[in-house]
PDB file of N, CA and C in Angstrom:
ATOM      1  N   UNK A   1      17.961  -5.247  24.811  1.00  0.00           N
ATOM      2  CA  UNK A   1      16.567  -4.869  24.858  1.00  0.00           C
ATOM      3  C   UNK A   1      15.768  -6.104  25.239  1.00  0.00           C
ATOM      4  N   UNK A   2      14.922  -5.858  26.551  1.00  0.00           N
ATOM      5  CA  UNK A   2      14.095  -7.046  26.599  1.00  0.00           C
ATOM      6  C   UNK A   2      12.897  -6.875  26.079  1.00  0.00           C
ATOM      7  N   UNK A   3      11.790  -8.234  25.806  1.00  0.00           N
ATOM      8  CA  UNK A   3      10.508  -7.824  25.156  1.00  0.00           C
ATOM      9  C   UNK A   3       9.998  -8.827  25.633  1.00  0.00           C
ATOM     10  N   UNK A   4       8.570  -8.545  26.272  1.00  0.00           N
ATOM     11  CA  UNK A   4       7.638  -9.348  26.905  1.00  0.00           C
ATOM     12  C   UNK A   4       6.462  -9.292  25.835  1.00  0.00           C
ATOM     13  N   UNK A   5       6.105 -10.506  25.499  1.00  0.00           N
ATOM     14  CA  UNK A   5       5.599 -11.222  24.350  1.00  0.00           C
ATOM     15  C   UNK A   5       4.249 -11.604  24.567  1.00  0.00           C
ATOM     16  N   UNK A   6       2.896 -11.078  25.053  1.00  0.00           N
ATOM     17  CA  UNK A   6       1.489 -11.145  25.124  1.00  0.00           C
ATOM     18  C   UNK A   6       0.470 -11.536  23.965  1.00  0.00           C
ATOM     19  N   UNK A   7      -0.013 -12.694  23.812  1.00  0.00           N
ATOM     20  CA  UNK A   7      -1.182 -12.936  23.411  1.00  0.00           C
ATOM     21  C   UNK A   7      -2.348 -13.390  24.024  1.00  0.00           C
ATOM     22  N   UNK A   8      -3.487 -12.316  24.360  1.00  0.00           N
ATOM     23  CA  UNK A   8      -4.513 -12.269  24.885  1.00  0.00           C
ATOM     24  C   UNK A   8      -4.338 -12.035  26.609  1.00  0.00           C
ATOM     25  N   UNK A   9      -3.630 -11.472  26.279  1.00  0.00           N
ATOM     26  CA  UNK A   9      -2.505 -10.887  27.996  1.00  0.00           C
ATOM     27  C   UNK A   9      -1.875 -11.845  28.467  1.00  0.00           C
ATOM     28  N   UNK A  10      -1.760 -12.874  28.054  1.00  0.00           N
ATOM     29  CA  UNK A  10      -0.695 -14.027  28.652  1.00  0.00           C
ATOM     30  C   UNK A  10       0.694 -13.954  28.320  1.00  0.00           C
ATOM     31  N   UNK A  11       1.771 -14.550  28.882  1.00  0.00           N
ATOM     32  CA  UNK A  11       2.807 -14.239  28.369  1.00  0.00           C
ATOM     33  C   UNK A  11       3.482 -15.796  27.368  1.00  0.00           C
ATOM     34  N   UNK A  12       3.179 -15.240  26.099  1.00  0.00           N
ATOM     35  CA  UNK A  12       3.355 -16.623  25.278  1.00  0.00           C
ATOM     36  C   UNK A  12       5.105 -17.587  25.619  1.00  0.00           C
ATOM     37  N   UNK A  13       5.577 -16.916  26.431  1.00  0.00           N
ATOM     38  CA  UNK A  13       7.014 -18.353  26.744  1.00  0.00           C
ATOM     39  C   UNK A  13       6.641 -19.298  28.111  1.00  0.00           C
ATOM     40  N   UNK A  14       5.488 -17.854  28.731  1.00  0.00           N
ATOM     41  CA  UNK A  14       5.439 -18.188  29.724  1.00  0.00           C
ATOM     42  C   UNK A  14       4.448 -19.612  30.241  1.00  0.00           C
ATOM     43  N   UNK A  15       3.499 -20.068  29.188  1.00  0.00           N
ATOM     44  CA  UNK A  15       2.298 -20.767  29.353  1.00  0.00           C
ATOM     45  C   UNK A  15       2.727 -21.703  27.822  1.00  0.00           C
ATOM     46  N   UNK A  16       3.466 -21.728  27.755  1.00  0.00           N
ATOM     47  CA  UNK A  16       4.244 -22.850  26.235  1.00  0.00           C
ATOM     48  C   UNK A  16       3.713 -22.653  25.063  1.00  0.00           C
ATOM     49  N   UNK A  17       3.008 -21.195  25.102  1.00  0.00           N
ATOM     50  CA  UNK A  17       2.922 -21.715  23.169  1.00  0.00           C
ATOM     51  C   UNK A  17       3.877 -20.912  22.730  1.00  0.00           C
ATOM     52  N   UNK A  18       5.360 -20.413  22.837  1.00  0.00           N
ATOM     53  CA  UNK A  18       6.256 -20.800  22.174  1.00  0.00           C
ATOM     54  C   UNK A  18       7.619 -20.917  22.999  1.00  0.00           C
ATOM     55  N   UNK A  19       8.503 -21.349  22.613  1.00  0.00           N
ATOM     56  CA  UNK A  19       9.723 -21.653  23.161  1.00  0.00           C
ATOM     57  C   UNK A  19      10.785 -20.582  22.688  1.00  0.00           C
ATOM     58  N   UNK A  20      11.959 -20.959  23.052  1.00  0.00           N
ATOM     59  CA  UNK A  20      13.303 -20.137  22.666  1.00  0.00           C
ATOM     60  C   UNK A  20      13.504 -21.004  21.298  1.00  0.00           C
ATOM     61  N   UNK A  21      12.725 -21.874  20.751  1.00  0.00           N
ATOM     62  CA  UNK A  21      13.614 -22.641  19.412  1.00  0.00           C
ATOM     63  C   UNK A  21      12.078 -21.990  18.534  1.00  0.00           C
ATOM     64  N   UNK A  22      10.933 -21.510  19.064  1.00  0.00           N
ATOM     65  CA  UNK A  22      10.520 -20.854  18.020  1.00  0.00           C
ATOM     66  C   UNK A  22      10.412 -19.751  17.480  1.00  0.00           C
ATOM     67  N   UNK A  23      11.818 -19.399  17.679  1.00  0.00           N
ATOM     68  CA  UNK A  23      12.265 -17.297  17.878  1.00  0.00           C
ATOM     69  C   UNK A  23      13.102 -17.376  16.750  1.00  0.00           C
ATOM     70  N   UNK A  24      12.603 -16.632  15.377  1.00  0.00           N
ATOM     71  CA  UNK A  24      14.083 -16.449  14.477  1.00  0.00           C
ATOM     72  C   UNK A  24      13.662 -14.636  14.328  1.00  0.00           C
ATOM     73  N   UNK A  25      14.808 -14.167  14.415  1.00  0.00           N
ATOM     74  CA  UNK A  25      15.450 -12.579  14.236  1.00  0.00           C
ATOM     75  C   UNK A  25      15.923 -12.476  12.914  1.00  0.00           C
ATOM     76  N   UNK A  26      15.064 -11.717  12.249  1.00  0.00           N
ATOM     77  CA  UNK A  26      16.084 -11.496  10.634  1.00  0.00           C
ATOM     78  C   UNK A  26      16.098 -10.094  11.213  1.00  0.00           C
ATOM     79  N   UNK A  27      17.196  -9.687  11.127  1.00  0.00           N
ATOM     80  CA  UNK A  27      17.874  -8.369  11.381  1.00  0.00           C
ATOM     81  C   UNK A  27      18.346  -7.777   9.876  1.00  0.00           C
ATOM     82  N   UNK A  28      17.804  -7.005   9.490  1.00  0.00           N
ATOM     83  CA  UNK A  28      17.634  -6.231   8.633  1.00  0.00           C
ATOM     84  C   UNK A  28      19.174  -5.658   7.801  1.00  0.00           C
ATOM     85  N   UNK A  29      19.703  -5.184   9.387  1.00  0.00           N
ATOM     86  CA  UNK A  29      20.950  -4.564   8.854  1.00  0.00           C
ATOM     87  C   UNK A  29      21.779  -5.302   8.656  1.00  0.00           C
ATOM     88  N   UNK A  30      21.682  -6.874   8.653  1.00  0.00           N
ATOM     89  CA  UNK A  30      23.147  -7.923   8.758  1.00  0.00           C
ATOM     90  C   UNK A  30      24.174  -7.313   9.468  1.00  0.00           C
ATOM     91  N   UNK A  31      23.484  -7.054  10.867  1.00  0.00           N
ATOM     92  CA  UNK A  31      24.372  -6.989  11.685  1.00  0.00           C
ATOM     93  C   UNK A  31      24.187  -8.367  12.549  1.00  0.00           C
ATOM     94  N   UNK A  32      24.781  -9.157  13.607  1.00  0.00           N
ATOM     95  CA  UNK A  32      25.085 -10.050  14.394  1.00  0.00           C
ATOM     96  C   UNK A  32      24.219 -10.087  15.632  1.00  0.00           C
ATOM     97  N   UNK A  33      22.958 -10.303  15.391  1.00  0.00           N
ATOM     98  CA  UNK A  33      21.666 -10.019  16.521  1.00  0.00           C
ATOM     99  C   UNK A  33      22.234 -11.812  17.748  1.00  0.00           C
ATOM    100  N   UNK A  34      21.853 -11.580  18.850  1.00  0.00           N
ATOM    101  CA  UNK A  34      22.123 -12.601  19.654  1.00  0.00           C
ATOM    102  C   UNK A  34      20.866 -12.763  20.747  1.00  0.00           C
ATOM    103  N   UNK A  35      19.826 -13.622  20.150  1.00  0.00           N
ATOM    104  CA  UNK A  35      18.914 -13.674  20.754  1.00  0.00           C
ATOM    105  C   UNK A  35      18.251 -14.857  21.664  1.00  0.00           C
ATOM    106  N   UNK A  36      17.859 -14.473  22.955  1.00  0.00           N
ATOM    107  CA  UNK A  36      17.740 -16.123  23.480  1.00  0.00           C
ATOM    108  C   UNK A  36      16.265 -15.431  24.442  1.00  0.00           C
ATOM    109  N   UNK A  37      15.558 -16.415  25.339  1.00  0.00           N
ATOM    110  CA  UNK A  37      15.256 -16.605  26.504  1.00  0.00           C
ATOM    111  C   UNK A  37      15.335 -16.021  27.784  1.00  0.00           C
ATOM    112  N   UNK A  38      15.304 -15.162  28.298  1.00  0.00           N
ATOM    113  CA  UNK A  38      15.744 -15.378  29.743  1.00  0.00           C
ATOM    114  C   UNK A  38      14.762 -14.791  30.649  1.00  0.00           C
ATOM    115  N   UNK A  39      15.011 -14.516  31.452  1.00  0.00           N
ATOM    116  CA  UNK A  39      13.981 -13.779  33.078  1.00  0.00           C
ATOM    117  C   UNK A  39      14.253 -12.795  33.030  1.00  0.00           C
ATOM    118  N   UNK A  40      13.597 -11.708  32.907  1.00  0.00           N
ATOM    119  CA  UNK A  40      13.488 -10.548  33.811  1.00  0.00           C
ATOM    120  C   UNK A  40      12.459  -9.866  34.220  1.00  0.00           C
ATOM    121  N   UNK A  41      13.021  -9.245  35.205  1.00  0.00           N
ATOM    122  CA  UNK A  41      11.854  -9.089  36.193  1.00  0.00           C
ATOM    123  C   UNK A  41      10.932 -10.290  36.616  1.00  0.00           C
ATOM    124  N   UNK A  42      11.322 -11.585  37.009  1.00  0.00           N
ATOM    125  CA  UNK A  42      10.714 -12.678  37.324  1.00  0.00           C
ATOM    126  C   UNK A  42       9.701 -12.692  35.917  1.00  0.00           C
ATOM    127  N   UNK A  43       9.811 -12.664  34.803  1.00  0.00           N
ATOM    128  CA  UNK A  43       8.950 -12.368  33.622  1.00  0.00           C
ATOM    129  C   UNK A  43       9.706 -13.039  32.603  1.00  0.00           C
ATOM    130  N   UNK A  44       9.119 -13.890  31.731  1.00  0.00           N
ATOM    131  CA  UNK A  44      10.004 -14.647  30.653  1.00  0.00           C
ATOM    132  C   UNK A  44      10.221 -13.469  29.436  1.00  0.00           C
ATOM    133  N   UNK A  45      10.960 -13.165  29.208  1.00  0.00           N
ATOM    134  CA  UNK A  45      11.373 -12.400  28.116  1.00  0.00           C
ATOM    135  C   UNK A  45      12.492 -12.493  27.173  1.00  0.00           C
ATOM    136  N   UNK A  46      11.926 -12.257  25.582  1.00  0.00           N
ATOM    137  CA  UNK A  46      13.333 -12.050  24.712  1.00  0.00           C
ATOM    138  C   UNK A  46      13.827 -10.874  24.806  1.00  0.00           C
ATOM    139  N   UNK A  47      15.148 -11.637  25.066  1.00  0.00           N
ATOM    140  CA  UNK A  47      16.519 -10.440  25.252  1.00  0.00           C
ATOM    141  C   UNK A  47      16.921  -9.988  23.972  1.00  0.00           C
ATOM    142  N   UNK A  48      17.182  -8.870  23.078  1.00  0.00           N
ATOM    143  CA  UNK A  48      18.334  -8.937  21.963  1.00  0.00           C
ATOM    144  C   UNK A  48      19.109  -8.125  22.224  1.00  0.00           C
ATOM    145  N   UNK A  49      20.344  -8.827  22.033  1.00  0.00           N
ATOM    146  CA  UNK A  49      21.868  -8.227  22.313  1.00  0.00           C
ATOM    147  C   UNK A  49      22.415  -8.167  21.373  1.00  0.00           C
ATOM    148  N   UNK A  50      23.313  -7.202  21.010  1.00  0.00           N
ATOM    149  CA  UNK A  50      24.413  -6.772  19.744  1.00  0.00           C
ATOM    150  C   UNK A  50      25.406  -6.252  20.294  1.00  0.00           C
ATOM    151  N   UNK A  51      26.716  -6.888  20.344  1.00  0.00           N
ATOM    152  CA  UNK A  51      27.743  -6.302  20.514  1.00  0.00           C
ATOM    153  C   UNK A  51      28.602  -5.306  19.211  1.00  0.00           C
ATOM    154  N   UNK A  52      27.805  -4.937  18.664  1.00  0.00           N
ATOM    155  CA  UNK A  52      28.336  -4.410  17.429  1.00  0.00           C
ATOM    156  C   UNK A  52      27.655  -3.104  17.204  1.00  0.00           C
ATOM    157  N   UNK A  53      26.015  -3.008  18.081  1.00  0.00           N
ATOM    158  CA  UNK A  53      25.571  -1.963  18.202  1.00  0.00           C
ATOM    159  C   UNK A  53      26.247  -0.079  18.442  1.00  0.00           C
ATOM    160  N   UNK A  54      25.961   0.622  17.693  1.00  0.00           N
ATOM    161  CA  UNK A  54      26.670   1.676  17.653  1.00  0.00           C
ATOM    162  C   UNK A  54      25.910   2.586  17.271  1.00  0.00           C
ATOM    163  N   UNK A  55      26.214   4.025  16.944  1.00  0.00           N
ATOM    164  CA  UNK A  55      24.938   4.742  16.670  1.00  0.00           C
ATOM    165  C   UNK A  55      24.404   4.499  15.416  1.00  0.00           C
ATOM    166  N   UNK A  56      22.999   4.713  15.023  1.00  0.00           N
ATOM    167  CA  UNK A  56      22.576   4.419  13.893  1.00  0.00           C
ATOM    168  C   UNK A  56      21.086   3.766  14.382  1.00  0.00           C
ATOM    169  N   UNK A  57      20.557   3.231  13.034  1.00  0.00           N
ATOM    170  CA  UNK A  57      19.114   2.983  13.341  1.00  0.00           C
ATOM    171  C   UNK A  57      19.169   1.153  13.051  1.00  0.00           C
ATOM    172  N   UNK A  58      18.623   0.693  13.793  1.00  0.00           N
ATOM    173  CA  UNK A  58      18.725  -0.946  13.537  1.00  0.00           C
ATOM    174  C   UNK A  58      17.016  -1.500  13.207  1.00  0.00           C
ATOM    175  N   UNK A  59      16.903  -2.461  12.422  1.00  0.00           N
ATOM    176  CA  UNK A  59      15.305  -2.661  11.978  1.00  0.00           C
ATOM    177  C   UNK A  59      15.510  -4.431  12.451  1.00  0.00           C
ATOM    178  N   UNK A  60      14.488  -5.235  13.174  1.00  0.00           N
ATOM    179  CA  UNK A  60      14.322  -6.502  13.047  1.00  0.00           C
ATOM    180  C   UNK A  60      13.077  -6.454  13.231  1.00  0.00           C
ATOM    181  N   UNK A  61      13.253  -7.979  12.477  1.00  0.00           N
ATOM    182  CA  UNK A  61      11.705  -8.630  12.048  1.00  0.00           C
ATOM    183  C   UNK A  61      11.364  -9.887  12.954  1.00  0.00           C
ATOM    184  N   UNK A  62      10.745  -9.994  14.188  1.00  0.00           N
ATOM    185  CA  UNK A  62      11.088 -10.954  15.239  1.00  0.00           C
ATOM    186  C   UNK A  62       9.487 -12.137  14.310  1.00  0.00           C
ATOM    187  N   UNK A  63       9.860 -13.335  14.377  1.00  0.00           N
ATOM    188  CA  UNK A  63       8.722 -14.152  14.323  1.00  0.00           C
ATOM    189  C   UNK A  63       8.974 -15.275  15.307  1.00  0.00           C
ATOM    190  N   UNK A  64       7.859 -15.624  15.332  1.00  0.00           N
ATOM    191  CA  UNK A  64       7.753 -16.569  16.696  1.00  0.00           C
ATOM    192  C   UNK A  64       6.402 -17.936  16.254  1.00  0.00           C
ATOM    193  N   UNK A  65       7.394 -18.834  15.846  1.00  0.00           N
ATOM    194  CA  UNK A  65       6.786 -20.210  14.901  1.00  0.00           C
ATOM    195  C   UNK A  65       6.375 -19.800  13.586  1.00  0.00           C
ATOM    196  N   UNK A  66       5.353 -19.969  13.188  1.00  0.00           N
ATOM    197  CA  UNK A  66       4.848 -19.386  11.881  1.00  0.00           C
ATOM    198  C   UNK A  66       3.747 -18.794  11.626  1.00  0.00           C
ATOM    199  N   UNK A  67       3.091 -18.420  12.728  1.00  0.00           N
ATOM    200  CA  UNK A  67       1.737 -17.821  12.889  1.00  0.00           C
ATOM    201  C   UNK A  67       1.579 -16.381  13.589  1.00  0.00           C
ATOM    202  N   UNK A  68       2.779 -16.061  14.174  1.00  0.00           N
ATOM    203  CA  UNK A  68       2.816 -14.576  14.791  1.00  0.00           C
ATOM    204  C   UNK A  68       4.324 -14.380  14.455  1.00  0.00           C
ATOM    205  N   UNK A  69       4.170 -13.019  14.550  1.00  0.00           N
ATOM    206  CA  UNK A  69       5.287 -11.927  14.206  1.00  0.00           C
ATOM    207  C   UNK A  69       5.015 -10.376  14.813  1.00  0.00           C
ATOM    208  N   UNK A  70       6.277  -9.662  14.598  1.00  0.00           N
ATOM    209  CA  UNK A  70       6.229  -8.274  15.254  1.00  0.00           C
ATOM    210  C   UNK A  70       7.406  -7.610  14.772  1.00  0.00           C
ATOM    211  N   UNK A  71       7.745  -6.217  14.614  1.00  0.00           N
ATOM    212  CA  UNK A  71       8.656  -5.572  13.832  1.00  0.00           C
ATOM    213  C   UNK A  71       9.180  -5.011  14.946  1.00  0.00           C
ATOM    214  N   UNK A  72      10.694  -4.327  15.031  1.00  0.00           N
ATOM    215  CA  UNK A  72      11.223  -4.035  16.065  1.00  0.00           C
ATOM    216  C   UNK A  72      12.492  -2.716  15.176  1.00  0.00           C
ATOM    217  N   UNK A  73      11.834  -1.213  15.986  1.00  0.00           N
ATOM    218  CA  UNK A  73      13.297  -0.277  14.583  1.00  0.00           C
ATOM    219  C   UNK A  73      13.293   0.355  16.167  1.00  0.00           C
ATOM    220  N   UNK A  74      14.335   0.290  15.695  1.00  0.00           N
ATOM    221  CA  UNK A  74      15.177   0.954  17.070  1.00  0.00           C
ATOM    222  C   UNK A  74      16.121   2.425  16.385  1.00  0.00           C
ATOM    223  N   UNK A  75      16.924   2.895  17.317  1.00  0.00           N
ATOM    224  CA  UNK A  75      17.812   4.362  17.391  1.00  0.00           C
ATOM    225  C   UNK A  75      18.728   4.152  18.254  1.00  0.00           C
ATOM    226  N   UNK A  76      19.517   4.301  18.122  1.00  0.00           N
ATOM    227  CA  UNK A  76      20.769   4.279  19.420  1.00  0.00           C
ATOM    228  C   UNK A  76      21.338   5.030  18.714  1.00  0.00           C
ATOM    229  N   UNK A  77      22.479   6.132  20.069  1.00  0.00           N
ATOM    230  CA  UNK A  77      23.329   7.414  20.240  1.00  0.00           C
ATOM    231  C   UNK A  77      24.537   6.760  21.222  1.00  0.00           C
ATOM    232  N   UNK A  78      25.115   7.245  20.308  1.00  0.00           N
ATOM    233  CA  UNK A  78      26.522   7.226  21.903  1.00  0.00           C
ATOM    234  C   UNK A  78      26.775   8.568  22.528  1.00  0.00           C
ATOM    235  N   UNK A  79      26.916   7.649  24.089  1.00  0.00           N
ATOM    236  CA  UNK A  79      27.217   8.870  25.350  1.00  0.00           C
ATOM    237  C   UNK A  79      27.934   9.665  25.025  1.00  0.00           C
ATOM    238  N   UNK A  80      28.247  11.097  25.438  1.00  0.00           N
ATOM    239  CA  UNK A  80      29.402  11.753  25.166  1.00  0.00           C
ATOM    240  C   UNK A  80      30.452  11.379  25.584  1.00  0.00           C
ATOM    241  N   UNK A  81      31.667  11.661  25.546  1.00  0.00           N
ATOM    242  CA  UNK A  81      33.012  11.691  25.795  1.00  0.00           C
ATOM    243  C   UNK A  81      33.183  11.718  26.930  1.00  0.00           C
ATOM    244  N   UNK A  82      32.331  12.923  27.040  1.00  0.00           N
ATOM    245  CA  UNK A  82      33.156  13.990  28.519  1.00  0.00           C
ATOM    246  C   UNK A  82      32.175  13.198  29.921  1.00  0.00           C
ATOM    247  N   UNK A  83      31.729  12.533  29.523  1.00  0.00           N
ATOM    248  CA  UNK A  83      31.023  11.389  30.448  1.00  0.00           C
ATOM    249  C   UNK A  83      32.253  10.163  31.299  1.00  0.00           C
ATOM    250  N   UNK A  84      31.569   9.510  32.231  1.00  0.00           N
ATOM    251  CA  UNK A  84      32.935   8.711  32.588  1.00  0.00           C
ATOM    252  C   UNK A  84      33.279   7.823  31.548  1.00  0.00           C
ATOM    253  N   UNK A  85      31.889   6.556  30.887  1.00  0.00           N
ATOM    254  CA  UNK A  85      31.927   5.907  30.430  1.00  0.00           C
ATOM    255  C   UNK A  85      31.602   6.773  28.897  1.00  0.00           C
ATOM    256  N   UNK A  86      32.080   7.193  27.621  1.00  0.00           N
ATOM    257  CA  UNK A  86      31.970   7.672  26.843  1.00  0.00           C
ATOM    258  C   UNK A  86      31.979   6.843  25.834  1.00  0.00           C
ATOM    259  N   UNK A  87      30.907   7.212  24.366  1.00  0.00           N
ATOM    260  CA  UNK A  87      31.136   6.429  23.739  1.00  0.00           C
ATOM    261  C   UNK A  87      29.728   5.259  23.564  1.00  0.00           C
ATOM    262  N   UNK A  88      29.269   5.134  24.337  1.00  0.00           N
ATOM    263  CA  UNK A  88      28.748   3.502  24.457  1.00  0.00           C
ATOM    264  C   UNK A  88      26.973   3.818  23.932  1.00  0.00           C
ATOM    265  N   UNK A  89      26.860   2.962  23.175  1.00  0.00           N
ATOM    266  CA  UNK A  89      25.751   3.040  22.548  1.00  0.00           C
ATOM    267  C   UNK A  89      24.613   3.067  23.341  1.00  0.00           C
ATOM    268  N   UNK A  90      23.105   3.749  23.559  1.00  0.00           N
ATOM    269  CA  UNK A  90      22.150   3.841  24.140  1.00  0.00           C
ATOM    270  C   UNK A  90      20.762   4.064  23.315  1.00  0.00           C
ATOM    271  N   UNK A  91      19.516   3.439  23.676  1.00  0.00           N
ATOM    272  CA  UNK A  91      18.629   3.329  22.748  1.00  0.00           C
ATOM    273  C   UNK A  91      18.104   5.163  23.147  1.00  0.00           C
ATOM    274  N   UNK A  92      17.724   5.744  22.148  1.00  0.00           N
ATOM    275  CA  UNK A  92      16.706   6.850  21.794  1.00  0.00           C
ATOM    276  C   UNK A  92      15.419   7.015  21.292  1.00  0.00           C
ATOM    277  N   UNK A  93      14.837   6.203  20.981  1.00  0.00           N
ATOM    278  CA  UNK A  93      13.949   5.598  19.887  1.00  0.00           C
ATOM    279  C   UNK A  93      13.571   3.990  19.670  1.00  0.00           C
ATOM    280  N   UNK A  94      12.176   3.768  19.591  1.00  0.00           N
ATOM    281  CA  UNK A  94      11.881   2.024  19.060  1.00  0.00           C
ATOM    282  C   UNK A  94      10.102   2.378  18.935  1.00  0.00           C
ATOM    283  N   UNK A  95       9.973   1.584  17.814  1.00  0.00           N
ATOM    284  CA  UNK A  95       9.044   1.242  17.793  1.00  0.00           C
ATOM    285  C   UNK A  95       8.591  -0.131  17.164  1.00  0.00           C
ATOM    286  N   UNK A  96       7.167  -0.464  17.555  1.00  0.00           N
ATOM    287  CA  UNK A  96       7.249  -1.634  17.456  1.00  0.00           C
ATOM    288  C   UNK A  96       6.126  -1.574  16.918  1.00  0.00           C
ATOM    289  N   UNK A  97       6.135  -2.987  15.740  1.00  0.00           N
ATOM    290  CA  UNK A  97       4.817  -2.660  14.964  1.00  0.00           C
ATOM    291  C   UNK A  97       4.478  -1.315  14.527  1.00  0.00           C
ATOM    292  N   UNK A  98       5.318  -0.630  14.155  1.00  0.00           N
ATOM    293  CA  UNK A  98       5.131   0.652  13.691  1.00  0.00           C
ATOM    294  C   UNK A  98       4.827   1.666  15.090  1.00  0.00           C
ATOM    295  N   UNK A  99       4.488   1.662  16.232  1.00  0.00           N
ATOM    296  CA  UNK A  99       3.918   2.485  17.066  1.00  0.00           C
ATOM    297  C   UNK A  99       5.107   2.561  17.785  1.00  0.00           C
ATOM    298  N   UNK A 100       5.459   3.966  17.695  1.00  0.00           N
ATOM    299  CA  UNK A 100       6.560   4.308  18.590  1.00  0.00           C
ATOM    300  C   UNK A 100       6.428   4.549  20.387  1.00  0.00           C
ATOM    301  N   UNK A 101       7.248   4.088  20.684  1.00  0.00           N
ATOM    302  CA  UNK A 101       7.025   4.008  22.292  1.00  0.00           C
ATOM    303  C   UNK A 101       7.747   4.824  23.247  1.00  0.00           C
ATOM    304  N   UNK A 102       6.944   5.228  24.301  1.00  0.00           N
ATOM    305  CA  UNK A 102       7.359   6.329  24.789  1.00  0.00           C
ATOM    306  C   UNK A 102       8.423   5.799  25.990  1.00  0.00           C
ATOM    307  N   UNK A 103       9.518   6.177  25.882  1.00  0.00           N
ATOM    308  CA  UNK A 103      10.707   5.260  26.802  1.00  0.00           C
ATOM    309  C   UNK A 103      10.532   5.944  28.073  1.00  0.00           C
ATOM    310  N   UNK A 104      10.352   6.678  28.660  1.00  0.00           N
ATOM    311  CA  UNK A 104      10.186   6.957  30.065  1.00  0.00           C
ATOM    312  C   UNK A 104       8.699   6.415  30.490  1.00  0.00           C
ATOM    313  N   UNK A 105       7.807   5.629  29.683  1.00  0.00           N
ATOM    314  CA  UNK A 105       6.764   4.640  30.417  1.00  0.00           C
ATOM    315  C   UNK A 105       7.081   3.096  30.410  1.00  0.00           C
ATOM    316  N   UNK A 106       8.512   2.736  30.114  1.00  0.00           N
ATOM    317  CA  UNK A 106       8.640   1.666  30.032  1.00  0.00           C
ATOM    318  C   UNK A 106       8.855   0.781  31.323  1.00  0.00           C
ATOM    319  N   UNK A 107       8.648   0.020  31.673  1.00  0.00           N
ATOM    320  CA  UNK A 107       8.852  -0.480  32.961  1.00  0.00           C
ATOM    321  C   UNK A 107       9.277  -1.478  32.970  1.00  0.00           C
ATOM    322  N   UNK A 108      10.685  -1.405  34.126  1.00  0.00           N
ATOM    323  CA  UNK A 108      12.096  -2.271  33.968  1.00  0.00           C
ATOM    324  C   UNK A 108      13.144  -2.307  33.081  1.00  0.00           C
ATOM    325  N   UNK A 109      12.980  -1.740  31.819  1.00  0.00           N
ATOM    326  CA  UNK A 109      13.788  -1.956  31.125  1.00  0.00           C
ATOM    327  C   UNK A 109      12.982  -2.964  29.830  1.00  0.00           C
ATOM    328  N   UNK A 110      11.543  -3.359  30.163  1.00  0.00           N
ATOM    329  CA  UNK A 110      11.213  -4.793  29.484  1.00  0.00           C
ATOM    330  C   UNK A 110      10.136  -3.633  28.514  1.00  0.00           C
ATOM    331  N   UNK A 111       9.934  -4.104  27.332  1.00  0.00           N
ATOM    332  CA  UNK A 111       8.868  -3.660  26.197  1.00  0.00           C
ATOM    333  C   UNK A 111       7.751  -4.326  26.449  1.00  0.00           C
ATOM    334  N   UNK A 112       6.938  -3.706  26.364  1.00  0.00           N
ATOM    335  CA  UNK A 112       5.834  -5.387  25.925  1.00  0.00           C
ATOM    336  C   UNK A 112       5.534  -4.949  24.586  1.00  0.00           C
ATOM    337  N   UNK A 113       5.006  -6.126  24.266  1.00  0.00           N
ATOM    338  CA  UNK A 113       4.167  -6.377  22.567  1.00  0.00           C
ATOM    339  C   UNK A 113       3.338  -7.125  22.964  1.00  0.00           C
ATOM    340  N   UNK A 114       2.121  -6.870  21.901  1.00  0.00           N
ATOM    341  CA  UNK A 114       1.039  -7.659  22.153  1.00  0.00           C
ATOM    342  C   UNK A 114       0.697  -7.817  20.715  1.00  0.00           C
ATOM    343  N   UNK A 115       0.327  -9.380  20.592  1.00  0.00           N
ATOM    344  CA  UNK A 115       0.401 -10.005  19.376  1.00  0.00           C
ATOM    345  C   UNK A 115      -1.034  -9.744  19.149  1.00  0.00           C
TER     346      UNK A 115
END
């Protein structure tokens, strides 16, 4: 899941007020969250990856230094069977800061939040 990170419409990795070392993920479920930095869509965004992801509901608590924060509950389903690739976990559901988001307006693949 990527997430593009706005305060006052700017993109906060993008203009330095925060970095990849001021990102901690408490993941709720103690599951194995893997979170960094990267580009997409020519756009600085946090990625979170779980290779452990499976169906079920996952909750994180993203903060970013000590002055902003944002909540992140997600849903994932696995594909059917009778599919080629069967099995493999897919999001259904997220909301953020409590406001659930409508996944066919998402664009690219990237969330935004706005702090």
């Amino acid at each position: 899941m990527g997430f593009e990170v706005l305060q006052n419409g700017e993109n906060v990795f993008d203009f330095g007020s925060y970095s990849g070392d001021d990102v901690v993920i408490d993941d709720t479920n103690a599951q194995t969250a893997v979170e960094f930095l990267s580009s997409i869509n020519d756009r600085p965004a946090l990625l979170i990856q779980d290779s452990d992801w499976t169906a079920g509901n996952y909750n994180y608590a993203v903060a970013l230094g000590d002055d902003d924060s944002f909540t992140i509950r997600t849903t994932f389903e696995l594909s059917d069977d009778s599919e080629c690739c069967g099995g493999i976990p897919f999001l259904t559901a997220i909301e953020i800061n409590d406001v659930e988001i409508n996944l066919a307006e998402v664009s690219g693949g990237v969330f935004t939040v706005n702090l």
